[in-house]
Protein backbone atom coordinates (compact mmCIF):
# COMPACT_ATOMS: atom_id res chain seq x y z
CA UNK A 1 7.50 34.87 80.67
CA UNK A 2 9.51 37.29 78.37
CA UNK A 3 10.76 33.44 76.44
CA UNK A 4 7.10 32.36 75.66
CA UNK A 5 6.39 36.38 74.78
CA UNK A 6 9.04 36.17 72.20
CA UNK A 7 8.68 33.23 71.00
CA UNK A 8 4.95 33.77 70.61
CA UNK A 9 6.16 37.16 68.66
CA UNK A 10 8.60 35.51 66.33
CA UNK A 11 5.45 32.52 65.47
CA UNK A 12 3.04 35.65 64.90
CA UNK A 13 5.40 37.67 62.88
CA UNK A 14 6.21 33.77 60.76
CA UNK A 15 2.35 34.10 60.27
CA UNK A 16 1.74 37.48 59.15
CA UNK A 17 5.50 36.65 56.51
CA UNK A 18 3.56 33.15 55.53
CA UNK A 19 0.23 34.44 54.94
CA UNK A 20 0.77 35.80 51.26
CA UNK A 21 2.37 32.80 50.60
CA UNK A 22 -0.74 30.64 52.43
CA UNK A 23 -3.54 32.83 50.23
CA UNK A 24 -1.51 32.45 46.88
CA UNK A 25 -1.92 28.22 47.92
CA UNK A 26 -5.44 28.67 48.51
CA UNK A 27 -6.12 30.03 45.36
CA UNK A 28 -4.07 28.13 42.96
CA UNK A 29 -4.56 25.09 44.91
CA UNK A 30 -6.67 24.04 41.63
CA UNK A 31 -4.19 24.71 39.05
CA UNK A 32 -1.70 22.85 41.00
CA UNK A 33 -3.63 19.90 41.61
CA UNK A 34 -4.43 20.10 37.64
CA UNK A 35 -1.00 20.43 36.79
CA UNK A 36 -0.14 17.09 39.11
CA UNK A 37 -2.74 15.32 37.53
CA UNK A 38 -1.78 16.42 34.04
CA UNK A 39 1.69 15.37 34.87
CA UNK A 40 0.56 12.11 36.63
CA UNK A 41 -1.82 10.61 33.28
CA UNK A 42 1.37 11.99 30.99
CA UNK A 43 3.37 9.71 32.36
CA UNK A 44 1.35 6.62 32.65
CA UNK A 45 0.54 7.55 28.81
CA UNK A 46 4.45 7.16 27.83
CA UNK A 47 4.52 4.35 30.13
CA UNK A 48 1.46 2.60 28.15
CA UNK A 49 2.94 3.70 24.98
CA UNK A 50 6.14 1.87 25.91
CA UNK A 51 5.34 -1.21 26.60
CA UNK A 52 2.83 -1.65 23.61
CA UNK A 53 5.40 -0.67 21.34
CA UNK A 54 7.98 -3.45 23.16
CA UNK A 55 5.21 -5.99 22.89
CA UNK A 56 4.80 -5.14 19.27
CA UNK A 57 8.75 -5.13 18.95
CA UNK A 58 8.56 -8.73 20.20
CA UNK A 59 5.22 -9.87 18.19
CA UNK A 60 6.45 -8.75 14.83
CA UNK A 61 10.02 -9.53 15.59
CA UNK A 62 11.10 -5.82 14.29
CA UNK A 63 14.85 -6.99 13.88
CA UNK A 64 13.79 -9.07 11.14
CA UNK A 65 12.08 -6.80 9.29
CA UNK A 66 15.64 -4.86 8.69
CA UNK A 67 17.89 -7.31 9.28
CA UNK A 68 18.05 -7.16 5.15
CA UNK A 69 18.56 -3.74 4.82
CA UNK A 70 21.93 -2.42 4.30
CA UNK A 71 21.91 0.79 6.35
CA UNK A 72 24.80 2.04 4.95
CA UNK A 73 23.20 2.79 2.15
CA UNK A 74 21.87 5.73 4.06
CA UNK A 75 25.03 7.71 5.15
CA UNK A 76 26.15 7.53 1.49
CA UNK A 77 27.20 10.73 -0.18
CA UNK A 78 24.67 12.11 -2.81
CA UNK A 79 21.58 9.79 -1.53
CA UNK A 80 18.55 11.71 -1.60
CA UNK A 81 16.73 11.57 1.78
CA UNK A 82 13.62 9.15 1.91
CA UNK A 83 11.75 12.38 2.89
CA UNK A 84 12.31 14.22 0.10
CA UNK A 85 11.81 11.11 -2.28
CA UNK A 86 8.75 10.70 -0.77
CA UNK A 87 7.54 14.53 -1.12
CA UNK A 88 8.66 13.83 -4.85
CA UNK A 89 6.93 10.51 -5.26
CA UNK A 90 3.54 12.14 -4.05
CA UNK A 91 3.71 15.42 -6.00
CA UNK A 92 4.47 13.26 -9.30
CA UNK A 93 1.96 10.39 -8.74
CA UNK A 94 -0.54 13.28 -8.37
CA UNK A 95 0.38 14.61 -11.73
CA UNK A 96 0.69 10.88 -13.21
CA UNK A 97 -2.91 10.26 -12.01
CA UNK A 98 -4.09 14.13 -13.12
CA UNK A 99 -2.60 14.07 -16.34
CA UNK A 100 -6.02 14.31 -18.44
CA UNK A 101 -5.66 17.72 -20.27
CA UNK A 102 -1.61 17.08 -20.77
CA UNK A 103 0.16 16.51 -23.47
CA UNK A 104 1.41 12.97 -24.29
CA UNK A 105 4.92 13.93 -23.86
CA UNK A 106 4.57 16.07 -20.67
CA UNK A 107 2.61 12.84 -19.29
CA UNK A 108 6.03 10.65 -20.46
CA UNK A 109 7.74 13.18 -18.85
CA UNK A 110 6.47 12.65 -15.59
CA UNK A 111 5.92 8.82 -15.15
CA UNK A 112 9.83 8.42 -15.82
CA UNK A 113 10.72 10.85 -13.35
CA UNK A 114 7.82 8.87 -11.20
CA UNK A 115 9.71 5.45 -12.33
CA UNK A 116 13.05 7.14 -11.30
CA UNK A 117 11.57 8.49 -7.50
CA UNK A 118 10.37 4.90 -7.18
CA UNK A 119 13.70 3.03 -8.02
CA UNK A 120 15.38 5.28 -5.68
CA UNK A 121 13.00 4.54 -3.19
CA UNK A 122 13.40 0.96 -3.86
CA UNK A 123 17.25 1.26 -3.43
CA UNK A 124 17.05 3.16 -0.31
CA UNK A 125 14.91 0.69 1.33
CA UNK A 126 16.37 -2.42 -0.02
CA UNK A 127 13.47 -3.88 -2.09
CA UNK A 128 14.11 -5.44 -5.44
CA UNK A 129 12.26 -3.53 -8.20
CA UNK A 130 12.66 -4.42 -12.00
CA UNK A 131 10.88 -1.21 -13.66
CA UNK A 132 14.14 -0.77 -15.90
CA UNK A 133 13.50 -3.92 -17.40
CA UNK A 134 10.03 -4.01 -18.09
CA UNK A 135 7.71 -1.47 -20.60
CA UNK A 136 4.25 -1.62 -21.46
CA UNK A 137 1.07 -3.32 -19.31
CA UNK A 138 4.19 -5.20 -17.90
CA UNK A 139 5.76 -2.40 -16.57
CA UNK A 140 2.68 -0.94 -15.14
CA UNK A 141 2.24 -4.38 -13.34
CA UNK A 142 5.66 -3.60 -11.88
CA UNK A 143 4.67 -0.30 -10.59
CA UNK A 144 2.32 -1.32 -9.01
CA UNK A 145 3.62 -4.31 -7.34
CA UNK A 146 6.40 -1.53 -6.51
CA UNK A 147 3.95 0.70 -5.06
CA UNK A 148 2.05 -1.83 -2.69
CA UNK A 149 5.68 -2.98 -1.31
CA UNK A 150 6.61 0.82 -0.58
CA UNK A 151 3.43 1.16 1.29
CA UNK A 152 4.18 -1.32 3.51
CA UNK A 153 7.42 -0.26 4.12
CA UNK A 154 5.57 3.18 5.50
CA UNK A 155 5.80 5.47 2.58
CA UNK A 156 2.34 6.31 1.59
CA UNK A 157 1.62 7.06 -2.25
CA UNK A 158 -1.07 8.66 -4.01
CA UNK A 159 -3.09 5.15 -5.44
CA UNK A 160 -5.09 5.51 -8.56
CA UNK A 161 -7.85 3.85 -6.99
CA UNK A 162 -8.38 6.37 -4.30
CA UNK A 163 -8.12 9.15 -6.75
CA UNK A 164 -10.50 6.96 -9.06
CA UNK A 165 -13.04 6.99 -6.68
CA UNK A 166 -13.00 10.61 -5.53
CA UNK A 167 -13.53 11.68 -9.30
CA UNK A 168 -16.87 9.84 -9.55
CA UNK A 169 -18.45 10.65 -6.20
């Protein structure tokens, strides 16, 4: 009898150690459950995420897209980063398009250091541009055409239009 009395001590004393531990479960047994849940759609998200992107990877055939782009071009010393040629790009094509009550050499000013940002751009990416070459209606043509290829590349410009429309609403 003194076995089963001391083994029936040790499981009572396992209890009374356990218990904090079994009333901390209880309660939290919701935030735990939340957090394996959480957890649980989180990872089927990536999962989902993954395999669209491969299936758009093999749709749009994404190696061809830079297969003509010399990524050297990148590493080279004294490139400006696409970042900051974008930041440029915007803050100038908002001062191209908002150039009302400037002066006519300020507004100069600004759509050559616009033309500049853009050839840059142009370089960096790979895409031919010819805004050197061109002046006049011609060269706005370019810009333009410049524009709409940088855009789908993924850099997003300000676009007259847009501001156009916001004016007369």
């Amino acid at each position: 009898m003194e076995v089963g009395q001391g083994l029936l001590l040790a499981l009572a004393i396992l209890a009374v150690c356990c218990l904090p531990a079994l009333f901390a479960l209880l309660f939290c047994a919701d935030e735990i459950i939340d957090r394996v849940a959480c957890g649980w759609a989180e990872w089927r998200e990536q999962r989902r995420e993954r395999r669209t992107i491969a299936r758009l990877d093999r749709a749009i055939e994404s190696e061809a897209l830079t297969r003509d782009i010399d990524l050297t071009e990148f590493d080279r010393d004294g490139r400006r980063p696409l970042d900051q040629l974008a930041t440029d790009l915007r803050r100038l094509g908002g001062h191209r398009l908002a150039a009302n009550d400037r002066s006519v050499v300020w507004h100069g000013a600004v759509i050559e250091a616009y033309d500049e940002r853009l050839c840059a751009a142009c370089r960096a990416l790979g895409i031919d541009e010819h805004l050197a070459e061109l002046d006049g209606v011609d060269r706005e043509i370019e810009r333009v055409r410049v524009e709409g290829l940088l855009h789908a590349a993924g850099l997003t410009l300000p676009a007259a239009r847009a501001a156009h429309h916001q004016r007369h609403r």
